[in-house]
C-alpha atoms as a PDB file:
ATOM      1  CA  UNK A   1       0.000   0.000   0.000  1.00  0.00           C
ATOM      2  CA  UNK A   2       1.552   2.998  -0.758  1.00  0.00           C
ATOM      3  CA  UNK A   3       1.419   5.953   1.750  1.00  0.00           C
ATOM      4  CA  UNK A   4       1.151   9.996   1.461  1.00  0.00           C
ATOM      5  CA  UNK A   5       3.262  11.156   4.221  1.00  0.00           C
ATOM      6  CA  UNK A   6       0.888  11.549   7.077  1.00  0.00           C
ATOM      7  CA  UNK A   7       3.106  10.429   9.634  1.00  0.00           C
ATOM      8  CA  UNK A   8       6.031  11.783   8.089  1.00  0.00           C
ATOM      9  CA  UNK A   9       8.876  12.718  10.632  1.00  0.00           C
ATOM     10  CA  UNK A  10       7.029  11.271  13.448  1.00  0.00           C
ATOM     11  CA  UNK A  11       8.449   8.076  15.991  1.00  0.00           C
ATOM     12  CA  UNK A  12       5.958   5.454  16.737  1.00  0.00           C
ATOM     13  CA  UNK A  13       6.675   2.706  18.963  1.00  0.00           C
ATOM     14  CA  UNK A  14       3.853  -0.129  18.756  1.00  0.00           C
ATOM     15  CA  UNK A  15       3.643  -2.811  21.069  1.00  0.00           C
ATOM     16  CA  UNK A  16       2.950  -6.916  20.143  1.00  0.00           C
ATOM     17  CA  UNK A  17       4.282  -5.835  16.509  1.00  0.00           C
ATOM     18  CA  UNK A  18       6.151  -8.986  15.506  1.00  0.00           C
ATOM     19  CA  UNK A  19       4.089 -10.554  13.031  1.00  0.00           C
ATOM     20  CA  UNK A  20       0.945 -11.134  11.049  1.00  0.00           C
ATOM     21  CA  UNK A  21      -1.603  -9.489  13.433  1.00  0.00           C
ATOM     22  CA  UNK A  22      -2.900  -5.659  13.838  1.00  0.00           C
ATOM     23  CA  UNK A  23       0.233  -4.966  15.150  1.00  0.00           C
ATOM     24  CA  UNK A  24       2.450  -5.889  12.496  1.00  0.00           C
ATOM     25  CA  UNK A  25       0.316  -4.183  10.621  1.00  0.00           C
ATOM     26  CA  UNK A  26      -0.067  -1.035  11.984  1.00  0.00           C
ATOM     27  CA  UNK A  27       4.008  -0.784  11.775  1.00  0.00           C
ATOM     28  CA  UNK A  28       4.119  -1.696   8.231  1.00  0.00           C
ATOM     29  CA  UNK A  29       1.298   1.404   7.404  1.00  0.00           C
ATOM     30  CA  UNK A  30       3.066   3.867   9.817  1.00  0.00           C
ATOM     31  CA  UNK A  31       6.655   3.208   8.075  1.00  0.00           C
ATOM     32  CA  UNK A  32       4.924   3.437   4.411  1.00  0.00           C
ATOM     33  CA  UNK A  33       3.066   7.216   5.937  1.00  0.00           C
ATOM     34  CA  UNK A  34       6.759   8.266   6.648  1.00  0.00           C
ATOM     35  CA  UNK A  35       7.249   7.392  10.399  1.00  0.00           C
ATOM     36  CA  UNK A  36       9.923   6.309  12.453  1.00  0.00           C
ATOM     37  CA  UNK A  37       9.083   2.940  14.074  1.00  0.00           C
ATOM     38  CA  UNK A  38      10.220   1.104  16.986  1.00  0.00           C
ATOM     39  CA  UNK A  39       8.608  -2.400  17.159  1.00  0.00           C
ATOM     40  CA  UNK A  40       8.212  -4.412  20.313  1.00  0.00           C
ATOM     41  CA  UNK A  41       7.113  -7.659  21.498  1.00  0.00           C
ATOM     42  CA  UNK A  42       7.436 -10.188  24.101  1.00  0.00           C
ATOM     43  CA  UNK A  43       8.909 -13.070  21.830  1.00  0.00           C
ATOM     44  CA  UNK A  44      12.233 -11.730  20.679  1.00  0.00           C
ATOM     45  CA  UNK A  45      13.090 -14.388  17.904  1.00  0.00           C
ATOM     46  CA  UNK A  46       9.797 -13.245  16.102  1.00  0.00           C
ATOM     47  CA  UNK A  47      10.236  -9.514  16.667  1.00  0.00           C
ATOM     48  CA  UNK A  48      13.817  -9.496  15.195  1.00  0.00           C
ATOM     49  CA  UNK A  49      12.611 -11.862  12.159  1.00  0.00           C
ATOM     50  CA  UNK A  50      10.132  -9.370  11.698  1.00  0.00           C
ATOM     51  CA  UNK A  51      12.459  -6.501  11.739  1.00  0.00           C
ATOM     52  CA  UNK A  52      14.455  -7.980   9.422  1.00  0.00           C
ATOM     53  CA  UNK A  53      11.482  -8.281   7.063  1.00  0.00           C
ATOM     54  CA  UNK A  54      10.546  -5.137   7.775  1.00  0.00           C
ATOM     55  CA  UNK A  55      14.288  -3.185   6.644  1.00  0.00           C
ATOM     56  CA  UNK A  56      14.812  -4.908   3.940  1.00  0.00           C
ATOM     57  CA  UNK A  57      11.455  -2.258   2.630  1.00  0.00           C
ATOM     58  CA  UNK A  58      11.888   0.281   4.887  1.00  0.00           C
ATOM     59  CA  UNK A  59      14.524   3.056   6.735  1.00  0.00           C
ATOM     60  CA  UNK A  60      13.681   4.027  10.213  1.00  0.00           C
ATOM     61  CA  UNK A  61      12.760   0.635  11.817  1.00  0.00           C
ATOM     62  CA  UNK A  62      13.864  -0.582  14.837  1.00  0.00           C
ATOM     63  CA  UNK A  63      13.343  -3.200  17.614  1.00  0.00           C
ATOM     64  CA  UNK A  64      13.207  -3.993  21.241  1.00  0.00           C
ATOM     65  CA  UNK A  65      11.750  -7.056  22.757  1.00  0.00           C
ATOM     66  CA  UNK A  66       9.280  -6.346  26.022  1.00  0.00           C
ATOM     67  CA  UNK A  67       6.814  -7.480  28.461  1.00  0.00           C
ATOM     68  CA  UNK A  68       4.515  -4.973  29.303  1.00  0.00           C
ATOM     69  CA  UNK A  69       3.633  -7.045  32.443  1.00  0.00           C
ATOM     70  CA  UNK A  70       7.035  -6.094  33.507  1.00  0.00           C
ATOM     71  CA  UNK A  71       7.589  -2.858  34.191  1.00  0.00           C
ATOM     72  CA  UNK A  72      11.455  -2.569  34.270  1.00  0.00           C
ATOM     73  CA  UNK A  73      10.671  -3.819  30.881  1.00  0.00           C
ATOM     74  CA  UNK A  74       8.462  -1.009  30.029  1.00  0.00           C
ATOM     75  CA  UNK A  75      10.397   1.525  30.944  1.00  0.00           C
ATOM     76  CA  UNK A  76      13.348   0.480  28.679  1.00  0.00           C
ATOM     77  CA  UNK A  77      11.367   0.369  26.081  1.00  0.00           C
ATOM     78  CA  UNK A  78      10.562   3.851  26.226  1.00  0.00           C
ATOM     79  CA  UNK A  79      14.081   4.706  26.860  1.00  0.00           C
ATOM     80  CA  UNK A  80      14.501   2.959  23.915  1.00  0.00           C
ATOM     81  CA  UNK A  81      12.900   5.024  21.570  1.00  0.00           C
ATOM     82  CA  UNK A  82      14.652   8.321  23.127  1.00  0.00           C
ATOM     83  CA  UNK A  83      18.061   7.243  22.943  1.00  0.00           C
ATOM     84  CA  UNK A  84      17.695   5.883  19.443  1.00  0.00           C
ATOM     85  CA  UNK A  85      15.455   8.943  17.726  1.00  0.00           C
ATOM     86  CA  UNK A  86      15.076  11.675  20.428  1.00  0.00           C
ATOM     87  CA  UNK A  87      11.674  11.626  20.600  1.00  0.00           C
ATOM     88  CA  UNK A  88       8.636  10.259  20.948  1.00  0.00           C
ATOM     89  CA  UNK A  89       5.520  10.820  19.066  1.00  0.00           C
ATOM     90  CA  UNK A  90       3.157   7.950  18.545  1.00  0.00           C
ATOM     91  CA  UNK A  91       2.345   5.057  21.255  1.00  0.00           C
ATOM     92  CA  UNK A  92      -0.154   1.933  19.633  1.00  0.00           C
ATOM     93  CA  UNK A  93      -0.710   0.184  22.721  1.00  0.00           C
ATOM     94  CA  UNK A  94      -1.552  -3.429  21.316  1.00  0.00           C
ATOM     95  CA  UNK A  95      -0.542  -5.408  23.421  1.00  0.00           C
ATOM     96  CA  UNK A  96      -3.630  -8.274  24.173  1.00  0.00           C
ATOM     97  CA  UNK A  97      -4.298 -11.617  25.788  1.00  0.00           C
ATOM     98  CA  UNK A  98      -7.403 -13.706  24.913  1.00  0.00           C
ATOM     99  CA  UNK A  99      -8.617 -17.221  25.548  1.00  0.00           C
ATOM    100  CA  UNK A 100     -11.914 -18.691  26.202  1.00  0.00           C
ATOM    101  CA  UNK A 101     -12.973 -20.119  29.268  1.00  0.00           C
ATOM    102  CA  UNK A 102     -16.558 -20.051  30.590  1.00  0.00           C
ATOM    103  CA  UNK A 103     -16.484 -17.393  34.248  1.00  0.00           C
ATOM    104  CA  UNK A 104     -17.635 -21.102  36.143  1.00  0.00           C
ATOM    105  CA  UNK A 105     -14.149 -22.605  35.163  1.00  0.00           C
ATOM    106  CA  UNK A 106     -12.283 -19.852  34.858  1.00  0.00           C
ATOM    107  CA  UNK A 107      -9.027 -19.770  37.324  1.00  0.00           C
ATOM    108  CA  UNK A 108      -7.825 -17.305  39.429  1.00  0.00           C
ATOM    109  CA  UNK A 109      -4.602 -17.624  37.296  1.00  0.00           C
ATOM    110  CA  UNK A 110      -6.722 -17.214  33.761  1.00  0.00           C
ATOM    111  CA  UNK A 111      -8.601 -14.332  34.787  1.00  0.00           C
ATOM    112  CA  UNK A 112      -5.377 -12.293  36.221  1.00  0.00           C
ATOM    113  CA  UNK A 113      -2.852 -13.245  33.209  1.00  0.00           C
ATOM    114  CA  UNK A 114      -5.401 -11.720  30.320  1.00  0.00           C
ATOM    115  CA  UNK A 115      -5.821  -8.519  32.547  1.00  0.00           C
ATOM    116  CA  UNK A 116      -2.537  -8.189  33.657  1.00  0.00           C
ATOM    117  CA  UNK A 117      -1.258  -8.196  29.774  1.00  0.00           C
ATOM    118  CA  UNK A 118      -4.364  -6.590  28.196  1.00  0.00           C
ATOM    119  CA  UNK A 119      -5.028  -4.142  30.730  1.00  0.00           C
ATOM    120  CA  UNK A 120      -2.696  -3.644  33.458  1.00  0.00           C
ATOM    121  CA  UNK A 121       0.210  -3.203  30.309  1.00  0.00           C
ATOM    122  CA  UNK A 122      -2.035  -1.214  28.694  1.00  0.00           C
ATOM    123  CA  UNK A 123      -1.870   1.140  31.831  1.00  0.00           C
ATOM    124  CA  UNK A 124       1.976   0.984  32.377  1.00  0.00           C
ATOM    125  CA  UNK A 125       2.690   1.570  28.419  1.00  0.00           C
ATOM    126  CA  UNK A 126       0.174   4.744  28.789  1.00  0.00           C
ATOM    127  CA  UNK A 127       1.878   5.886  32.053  1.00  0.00           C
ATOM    128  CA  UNK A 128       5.356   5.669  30.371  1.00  0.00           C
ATOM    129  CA  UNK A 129       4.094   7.688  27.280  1.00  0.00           C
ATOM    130  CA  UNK A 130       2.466  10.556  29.319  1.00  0.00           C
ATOM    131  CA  UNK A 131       5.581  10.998  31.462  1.00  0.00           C
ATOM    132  CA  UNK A 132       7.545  11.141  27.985  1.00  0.00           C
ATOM    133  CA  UNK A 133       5.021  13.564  26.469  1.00  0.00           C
ATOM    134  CA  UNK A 134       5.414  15.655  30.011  1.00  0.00           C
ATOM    135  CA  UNK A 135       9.187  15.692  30.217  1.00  0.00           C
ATOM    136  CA  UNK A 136       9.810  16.377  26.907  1.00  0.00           C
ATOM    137  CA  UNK A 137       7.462  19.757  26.734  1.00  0.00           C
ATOM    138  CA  UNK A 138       4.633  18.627  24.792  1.00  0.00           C
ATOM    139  CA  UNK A 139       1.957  21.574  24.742  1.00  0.00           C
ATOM    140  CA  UNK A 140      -0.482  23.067  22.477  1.00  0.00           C
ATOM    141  CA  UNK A 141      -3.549  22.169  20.874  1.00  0.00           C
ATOM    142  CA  UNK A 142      -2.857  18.773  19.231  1.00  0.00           C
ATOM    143  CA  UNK A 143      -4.841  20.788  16.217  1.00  0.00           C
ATOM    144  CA  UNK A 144      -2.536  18.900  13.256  1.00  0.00           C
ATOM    145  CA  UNK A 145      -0.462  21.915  12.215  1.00  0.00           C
ATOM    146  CA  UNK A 146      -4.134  22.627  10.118  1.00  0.00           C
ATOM    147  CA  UNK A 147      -3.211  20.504   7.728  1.00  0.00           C
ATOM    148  CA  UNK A 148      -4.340  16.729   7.786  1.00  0.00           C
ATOM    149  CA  UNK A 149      -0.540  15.829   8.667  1.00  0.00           C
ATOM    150  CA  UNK A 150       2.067  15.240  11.322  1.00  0.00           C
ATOM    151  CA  UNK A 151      -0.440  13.864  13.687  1.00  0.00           C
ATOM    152  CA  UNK A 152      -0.850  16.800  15.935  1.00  0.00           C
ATOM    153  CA  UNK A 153       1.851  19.127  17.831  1.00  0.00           C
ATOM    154  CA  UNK A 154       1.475  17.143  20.783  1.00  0.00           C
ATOM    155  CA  UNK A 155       2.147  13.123  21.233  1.00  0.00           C
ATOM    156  CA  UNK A 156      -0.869  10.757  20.110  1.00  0.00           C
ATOM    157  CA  UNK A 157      -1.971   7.094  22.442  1.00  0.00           C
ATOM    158  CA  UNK A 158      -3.600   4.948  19.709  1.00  0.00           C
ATOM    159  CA  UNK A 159      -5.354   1.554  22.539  1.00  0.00           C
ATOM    160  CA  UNK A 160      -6.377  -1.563  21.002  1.00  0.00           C
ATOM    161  CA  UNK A 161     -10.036  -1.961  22.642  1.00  0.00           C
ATOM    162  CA  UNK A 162     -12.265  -4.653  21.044  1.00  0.00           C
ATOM    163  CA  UNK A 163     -16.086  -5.088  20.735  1.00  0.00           C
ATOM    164  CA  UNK A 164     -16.453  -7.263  23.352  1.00  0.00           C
ATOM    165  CA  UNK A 165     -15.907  -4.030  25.658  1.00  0.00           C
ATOM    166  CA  UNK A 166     -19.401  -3.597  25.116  1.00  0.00           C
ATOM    167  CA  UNK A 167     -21.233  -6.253  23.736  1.00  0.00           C
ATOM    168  CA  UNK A 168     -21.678 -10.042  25.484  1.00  0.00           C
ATOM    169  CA  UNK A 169     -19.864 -13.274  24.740  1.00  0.00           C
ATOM    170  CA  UNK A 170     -19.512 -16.207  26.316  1.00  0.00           C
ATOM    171  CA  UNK A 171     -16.755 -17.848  27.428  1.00  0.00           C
ATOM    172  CA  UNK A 172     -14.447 -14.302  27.340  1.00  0.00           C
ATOM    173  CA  UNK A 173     -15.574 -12.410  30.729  1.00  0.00           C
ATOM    174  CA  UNK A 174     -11.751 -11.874  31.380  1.00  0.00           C
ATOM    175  CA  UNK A 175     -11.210 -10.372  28.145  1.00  0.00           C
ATOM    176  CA  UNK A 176     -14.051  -8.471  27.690  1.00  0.00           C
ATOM    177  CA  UNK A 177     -13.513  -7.258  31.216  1.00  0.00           C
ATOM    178  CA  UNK A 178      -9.841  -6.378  30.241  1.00  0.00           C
ATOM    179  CA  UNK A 179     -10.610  -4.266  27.057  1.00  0.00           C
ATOM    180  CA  UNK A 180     -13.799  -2.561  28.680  1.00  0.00           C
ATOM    181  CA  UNK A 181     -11.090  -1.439  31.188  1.00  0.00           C
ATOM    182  CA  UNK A 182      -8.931  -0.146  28.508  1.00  0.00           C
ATOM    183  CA  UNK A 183     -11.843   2.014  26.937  1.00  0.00           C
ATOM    184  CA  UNK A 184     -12.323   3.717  30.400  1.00  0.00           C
ATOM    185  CA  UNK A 185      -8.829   3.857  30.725  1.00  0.00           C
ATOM    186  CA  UNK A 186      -8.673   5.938  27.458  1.00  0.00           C
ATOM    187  CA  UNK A 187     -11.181   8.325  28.232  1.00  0.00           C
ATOM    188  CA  UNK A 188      -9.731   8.981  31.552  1.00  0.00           C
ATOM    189  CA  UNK A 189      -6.337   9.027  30.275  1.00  0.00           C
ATOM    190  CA  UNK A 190      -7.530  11.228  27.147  1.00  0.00           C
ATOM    191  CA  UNK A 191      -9.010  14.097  29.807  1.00  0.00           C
ATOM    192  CA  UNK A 192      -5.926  13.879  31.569  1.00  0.00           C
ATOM    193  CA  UNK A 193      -3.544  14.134  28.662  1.00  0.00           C
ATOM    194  CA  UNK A 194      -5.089  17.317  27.215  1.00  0.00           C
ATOM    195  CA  UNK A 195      -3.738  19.854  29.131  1.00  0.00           C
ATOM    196  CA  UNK A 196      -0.215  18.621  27.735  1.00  0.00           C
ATOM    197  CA  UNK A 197      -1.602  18.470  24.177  1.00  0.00           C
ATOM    198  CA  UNK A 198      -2.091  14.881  23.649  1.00  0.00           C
ATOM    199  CA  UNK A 199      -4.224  12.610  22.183  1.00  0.00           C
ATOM    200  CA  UNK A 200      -5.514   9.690  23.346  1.00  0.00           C
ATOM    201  CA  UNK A 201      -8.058   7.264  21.356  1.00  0.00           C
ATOM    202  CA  UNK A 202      -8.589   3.384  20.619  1.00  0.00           C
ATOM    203  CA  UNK A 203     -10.038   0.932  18.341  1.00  0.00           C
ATOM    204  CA  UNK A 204     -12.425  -1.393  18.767  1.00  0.00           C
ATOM    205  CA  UNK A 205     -12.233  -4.330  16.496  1.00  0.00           C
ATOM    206  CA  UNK A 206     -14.887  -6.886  16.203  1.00  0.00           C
ATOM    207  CA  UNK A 207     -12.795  -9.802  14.013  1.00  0.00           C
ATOM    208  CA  UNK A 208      -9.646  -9.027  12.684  1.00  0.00           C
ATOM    209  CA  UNK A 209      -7.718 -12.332  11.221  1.00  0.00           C
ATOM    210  CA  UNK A 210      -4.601 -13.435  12.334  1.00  0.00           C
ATOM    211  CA  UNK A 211      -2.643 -16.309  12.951  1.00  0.00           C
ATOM    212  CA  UNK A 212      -2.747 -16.430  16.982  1.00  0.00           C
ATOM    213  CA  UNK A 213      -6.637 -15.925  16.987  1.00  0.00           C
ATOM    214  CA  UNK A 214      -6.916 -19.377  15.060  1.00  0.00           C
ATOM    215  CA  UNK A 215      -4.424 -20.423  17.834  1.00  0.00           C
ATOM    216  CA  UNK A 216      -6.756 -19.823  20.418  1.00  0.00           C
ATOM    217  CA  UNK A 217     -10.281 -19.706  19.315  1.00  0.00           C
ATOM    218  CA  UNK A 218     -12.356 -22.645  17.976  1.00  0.00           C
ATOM    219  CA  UNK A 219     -12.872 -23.547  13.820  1.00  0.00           C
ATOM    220  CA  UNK A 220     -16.831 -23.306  15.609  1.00  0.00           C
ATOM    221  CA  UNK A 221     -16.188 -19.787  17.144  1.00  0.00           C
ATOM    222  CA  UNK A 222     -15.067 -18.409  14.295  1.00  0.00           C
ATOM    223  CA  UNK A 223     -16.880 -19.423  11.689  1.00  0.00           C
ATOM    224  CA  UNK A 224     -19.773 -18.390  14.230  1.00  0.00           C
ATOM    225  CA  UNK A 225     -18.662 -14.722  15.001  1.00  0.00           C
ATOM    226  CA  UNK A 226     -17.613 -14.581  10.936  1.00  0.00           C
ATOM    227  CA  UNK A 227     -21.417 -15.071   9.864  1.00  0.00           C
ATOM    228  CA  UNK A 228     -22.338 -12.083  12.320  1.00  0.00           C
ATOM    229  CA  UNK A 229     -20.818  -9.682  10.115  1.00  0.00           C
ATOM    230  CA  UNK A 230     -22.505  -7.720   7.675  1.00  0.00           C
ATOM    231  CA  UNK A 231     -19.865  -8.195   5.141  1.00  0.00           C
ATOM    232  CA  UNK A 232     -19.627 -12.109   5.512  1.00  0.00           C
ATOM    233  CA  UNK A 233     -16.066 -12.146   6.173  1.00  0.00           C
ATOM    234  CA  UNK A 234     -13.538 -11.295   9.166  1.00  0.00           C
ATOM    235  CA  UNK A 235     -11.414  -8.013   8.975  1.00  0.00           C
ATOM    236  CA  UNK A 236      -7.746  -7.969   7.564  1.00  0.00           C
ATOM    237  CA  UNK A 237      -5.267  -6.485  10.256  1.00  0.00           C
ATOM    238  CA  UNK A 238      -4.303  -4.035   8.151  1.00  0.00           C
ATOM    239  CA  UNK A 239      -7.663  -2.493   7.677  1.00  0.00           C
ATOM    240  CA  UNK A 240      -8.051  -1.898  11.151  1.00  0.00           C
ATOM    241  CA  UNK A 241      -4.242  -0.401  10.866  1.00  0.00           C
ATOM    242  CA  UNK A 242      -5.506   2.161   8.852  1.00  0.00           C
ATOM    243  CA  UNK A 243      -8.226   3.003  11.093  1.00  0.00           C
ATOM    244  CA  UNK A 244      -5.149   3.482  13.598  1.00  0.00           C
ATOM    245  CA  UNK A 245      -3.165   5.463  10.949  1.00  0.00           C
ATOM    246  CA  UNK A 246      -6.002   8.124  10.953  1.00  0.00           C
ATOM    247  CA  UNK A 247      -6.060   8.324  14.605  1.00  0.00           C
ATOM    248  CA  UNK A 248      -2.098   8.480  14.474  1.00  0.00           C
ATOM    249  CA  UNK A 249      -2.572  11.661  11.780  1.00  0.00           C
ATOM    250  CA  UNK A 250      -3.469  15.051  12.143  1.00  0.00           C
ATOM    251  CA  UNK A 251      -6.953  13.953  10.518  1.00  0.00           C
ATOM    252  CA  UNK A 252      -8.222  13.222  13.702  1.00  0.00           C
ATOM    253  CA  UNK A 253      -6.963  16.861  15.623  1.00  0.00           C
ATOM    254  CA  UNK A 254     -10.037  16.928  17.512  1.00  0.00           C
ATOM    255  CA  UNK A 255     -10.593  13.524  18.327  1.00  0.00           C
ATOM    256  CA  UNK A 256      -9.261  12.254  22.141  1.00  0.00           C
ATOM    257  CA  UNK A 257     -11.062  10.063  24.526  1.00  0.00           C
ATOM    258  CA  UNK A 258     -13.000   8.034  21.866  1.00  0.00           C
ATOM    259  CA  UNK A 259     -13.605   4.566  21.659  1.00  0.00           C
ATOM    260  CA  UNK A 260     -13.778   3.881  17.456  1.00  0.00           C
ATOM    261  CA  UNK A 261     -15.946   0.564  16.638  1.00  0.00           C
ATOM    262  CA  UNK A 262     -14.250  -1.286  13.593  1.00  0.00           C
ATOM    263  CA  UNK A 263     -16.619  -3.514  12.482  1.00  0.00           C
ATOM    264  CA  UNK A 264     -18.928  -4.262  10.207  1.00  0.00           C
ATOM    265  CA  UNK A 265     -21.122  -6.949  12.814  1.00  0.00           C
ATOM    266  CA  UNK A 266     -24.949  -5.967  12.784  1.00  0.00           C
ATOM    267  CA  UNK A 267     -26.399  -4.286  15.497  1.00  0.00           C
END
């Protein structure tokens, strides 16, 4: 896909980027809209392979393996990004656990890992970006230099929320719990970040295709929550990526605090 510039001159970091999933893609979009990118993930192997992949297309990307449920780890990875480029512009928190277990089963264990990764790093990444945005004098109006580009003159937080945040499924109380959290956490974060002129939005997808859903979830599940879209077919990462491109770009200036549904299910 080619890009036109809207991210040009910006650093990104996006988190749980090695790979086929929304946050692979979301790197791949931001480096072809002009951005700097550093790419994280928990599994190192993958996120170098996927660097690799990545330069041999693009300048400007970088990697650093982390666990957001660590966070020594987190704050590295922020470090990271200002001792390589200097600055820090973009945050895609997208890092997410998932499973399905029905509440009646579910362990103490299951229900605290997919909050602690979905949520709880969601929280620790956001805290480490606002204290960046903070110390490094971001101010202003986050109004987009009036032009549609450079995503603002303050730092953007793009959170990967889901559907389930609001609508019922069974067997996924812990993640739906998890990713209703991160939609309040966005909106509270959003009113808080404003006064230092950043952004802070997140997606909500309803089925977005990729190899460690089919890991997890059953041939039954899916085919199941595939019919319930309009469209008759599951999302590609990368079109929710662009959805997190515009919120990344100065096309969204006067959008913070806002949960955006991608989906096509019915209502």
């Amino acid at each position: 896909m080619s890009g036109h510039g809207l991210l040009a001159g910006r650093t990104a970091v996006v988190t749980a980027a090695a790979g086929a999933g929304i946050g692979g893609a979301t790197a791949r979009r931001f480096l072809e809209e002009g951005a700097r990118v550093l790419i994280s993930d928990a599994h190192e192997p993958r996120l170098k392979a996927y660097e690799a992949e990545l330069a041999r297309e693009f300048d400007g990307v970088s990697a650093h393996a982390c666990d957001v449920t660590d966070e020594a780890q987190v704050q590295a990875l922020f470090g990271a990004v200002l001792r390589l480029h200097g600055r820090l512009d973009i945050v895609v928190n997208n890092a997410g656990l998932g499973g399905t277990s029905d509440l009646v089963d579910m362990s103490d264990e299951q229900w605290s890992k997919v909050l602690d990764v979905t949520l709880n790093g969601t929280f620790r990444c956001t805290r480490a970006a606002l204290r960046a945005f903070r110390d490094a004098g971001h101010g202003g109006r986050g109004d987009g230099q009036g032009d549609g580009h450079g995503g603002g003159h303050g730092g953007v937080i793009v959170n990967n929320a889901s559907v389930v945040g609001w609508r019922a499924q069974a067997g996924q109380a812990h993640y739906a719990a998890a990713k209703a959290g991160v939609m309040a956490l966005t909106r509270c974060a959003a009113m808080e970040a404003a006064k230092f002129g950043v952004r802070v939005n997140a997606v909500s997808p309803s089925l977005a295709m990729h190899p460690h859903l089919v890991k997890v979830t059953t041939p039954e599940l899916l085919e199941e929550l595939t019919a319930r879209e309009a469209f008759g077919r599951y999302a590609e990462p990368w079109e929710v990526a662009n959805v997190i491109v515009f919120l990344a770009s100065g096309y969204s200036s006067y959008l913070t605090g806002e949960a955006v549904s991608v989906s096509s299910q019915h209502a």
